[in-house]
C-alpha atoms as a PDB file:
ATOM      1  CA  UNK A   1       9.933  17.680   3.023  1.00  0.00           C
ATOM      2  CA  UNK A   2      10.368  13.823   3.177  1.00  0.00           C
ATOM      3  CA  UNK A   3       9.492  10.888   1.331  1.00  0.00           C
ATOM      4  CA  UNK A   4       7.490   8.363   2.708  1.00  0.00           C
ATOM      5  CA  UNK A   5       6.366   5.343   1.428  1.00  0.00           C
ATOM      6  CA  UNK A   6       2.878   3.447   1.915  1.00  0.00           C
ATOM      7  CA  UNK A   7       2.392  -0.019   2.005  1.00  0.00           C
ATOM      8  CA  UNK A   8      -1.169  -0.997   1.448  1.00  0.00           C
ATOM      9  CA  UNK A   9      -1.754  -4.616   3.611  1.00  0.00           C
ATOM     10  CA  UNK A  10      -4.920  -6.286   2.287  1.00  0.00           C
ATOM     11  CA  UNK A  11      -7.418  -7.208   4.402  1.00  0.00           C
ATOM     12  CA  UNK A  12      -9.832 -10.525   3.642  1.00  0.00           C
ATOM     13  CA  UNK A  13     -11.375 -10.496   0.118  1.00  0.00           C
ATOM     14  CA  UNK A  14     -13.772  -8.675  -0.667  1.00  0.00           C
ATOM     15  CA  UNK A  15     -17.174  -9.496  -3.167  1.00  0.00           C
ATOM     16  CA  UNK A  16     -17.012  -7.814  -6.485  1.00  0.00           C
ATOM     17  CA  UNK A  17     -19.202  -5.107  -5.562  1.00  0.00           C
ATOM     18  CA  UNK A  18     -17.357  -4.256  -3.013  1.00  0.00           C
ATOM     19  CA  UNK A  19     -14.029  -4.232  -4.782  1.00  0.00           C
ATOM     20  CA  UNK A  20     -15.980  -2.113  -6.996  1.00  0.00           C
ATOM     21  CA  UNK A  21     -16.780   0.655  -4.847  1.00  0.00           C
ATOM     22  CA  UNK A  22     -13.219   0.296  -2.808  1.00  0.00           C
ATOM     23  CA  UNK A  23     -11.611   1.044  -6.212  1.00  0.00           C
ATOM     24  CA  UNK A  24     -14.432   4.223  -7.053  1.00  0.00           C
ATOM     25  CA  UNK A  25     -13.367   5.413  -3.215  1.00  0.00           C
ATOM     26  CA  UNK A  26      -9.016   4.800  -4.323  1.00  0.00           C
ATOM     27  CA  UNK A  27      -9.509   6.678  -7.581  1.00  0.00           C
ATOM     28  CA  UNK A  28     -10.867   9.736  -5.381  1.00  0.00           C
ATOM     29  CA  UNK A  29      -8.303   9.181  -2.597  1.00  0.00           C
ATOM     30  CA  UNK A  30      -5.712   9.436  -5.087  1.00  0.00           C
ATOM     31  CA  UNK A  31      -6.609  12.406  -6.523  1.00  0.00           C
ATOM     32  CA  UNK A  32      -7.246  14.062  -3.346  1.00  0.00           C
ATOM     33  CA  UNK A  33      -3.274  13.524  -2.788  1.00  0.00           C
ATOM     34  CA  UNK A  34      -2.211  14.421  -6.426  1.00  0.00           C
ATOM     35  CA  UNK A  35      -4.069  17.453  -5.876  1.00  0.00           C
ATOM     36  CA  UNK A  36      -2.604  18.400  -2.364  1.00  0.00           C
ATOM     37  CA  UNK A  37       1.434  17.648  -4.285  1.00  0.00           C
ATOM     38  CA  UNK A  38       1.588  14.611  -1.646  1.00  0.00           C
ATOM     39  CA  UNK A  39       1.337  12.058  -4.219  1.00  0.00           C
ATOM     40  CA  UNK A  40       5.070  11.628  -5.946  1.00  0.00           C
ATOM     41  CA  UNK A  41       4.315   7.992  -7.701  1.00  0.00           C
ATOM     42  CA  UNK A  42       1.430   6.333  -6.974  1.00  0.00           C
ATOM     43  CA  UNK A  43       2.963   2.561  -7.503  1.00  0.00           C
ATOM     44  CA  UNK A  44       0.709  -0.363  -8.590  1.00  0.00           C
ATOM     45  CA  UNK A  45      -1.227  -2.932  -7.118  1.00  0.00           C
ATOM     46  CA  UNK A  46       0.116  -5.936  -6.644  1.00  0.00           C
ATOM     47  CA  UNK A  47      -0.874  -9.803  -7.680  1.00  0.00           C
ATOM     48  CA  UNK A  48      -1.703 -12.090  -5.727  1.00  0.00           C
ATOM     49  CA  UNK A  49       1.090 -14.373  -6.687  1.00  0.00           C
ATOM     50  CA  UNK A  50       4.619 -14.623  -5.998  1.00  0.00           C
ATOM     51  CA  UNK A  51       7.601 -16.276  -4.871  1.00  0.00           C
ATOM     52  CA  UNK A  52       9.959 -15.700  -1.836  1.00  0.00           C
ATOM     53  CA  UNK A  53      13.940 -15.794  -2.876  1.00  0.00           C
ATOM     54  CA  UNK A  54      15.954 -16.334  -0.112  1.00  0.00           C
ATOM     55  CA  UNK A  55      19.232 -18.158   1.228  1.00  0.00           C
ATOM     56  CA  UNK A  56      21.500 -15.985  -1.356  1.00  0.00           C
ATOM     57  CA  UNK A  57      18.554 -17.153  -3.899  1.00  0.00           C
ATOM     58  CA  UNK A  58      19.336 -21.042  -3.042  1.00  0.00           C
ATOM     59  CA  UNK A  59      15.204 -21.509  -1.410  1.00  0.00           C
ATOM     60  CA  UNK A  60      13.052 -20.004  -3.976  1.00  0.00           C
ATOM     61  CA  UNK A  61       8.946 -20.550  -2.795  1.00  0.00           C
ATOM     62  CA  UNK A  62       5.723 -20.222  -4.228  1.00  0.00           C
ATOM     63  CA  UNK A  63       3.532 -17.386  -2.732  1.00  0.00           C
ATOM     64  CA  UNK A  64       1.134 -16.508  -1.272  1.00  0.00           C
ATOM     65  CA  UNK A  65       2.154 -17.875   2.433  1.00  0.00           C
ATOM     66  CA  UNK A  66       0.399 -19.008   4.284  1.00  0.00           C
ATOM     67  CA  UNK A  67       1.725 -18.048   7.537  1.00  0.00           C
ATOM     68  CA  UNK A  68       1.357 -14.248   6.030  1.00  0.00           C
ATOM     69  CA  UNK A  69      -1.440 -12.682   8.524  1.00  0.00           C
ATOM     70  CA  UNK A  70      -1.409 -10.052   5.575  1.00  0.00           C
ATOM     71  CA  UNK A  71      -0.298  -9.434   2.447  1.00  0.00           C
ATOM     72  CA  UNK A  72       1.242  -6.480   0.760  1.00  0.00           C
ATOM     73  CA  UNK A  73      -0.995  -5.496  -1.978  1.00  0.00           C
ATOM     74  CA  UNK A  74       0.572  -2.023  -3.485  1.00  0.00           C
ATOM     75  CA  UNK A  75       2.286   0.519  -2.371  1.00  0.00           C
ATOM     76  CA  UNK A  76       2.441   4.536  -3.273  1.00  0.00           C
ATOM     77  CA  UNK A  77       5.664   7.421  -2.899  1.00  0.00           C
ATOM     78  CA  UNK A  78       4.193  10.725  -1.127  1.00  0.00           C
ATOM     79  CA  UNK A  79       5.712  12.999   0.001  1.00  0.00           C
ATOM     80  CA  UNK A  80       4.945  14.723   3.395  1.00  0.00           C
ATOM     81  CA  UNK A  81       6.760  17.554   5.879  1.00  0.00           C
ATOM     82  CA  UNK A  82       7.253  14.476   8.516  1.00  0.00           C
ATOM     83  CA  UNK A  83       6.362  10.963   9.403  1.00  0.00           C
ATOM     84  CA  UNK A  84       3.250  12.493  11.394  1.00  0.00           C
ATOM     85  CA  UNK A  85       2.523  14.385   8.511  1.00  0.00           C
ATOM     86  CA  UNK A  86       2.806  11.224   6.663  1.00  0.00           C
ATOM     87  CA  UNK A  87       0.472   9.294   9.149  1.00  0.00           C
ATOM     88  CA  UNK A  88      -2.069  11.997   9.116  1.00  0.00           C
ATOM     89  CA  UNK A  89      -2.400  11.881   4.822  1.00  0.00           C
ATOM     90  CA  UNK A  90      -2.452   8.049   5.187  1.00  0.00           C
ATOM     91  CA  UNK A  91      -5.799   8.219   7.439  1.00  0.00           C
ATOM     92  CA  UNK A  92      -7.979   8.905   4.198  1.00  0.00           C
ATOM     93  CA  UNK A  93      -6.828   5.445   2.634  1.00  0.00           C
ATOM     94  CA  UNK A  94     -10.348   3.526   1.551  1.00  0.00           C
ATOM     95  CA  UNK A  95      -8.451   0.355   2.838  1.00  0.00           C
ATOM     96  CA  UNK A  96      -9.322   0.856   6.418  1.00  0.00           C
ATOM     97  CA  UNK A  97     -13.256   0.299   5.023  1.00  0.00           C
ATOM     98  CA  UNK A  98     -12.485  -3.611   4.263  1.00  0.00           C
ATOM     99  CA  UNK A  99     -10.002  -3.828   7.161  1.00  0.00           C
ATOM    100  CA  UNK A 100      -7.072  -3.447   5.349  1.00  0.00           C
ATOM    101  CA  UNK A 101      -3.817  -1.185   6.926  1.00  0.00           C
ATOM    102  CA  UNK A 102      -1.206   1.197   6.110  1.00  0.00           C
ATOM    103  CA  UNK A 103       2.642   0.791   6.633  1.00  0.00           C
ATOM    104  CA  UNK A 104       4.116   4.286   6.715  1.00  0.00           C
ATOM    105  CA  UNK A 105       8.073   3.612   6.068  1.00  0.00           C
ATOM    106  CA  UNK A 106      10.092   6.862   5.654  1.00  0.00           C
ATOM    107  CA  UNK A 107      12.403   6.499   2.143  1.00  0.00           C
ATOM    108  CA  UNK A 108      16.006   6.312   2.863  1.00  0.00           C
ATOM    109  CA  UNK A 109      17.857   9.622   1.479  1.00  0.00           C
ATOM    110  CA  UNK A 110      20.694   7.871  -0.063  1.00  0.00           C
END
């Protein structure tokens, strides 16, 4: 087995009843892959604020950017038998419902 990690990219923002019943449909997800082992640490979401470091931290910027066609808003640890394996648990993820996606980055086994 392998760990994988998903990156949850928003998609546009939603009204507050639909945020509402996104987060009813996560909670269940979530469970579903707590249940099944898959789910090693579930993360947190993330704000929508930030700031980019880079240069060797001589640019520091305010976020969110602008130029960002979508923004990382949490991320989760599961672990799965292979990256197709990995794919195939990420297809339940409520975000697809509000046009959101799922990076599926294999964890570097240092």
């Amino acid at each position: 087995m392998s760990q994988f990690v998903f990156l949850y990219r928003n998609g546009p923002i939603q009204s507050p009843e639909v945020m509402q019943r996104q987060m009813e449909r996560w909670n269940t997800w979530m469970k579903e892959l707590s249940a099944s082992g898959a789910l090693k640490d579930f993360g947190l979401p993330l704000e929508r604020s930030g700031k980019l470091v880079q240069n060797g931290g001589k640019t520091v910027t305010d976020g969110l950017f602008a130029e960002a066609k979508d923004i990382v808003g949490g991320y989760s640890l599961v672990e799965a038998k292979d990256i197709d394996h990995a794919v195939e648990l990420s297809k339940g993820c409520p975000i697809f419902a509000v046009g959101g996606a799922v990076e599926v980055r294999p964890a570097m086994q240092l």
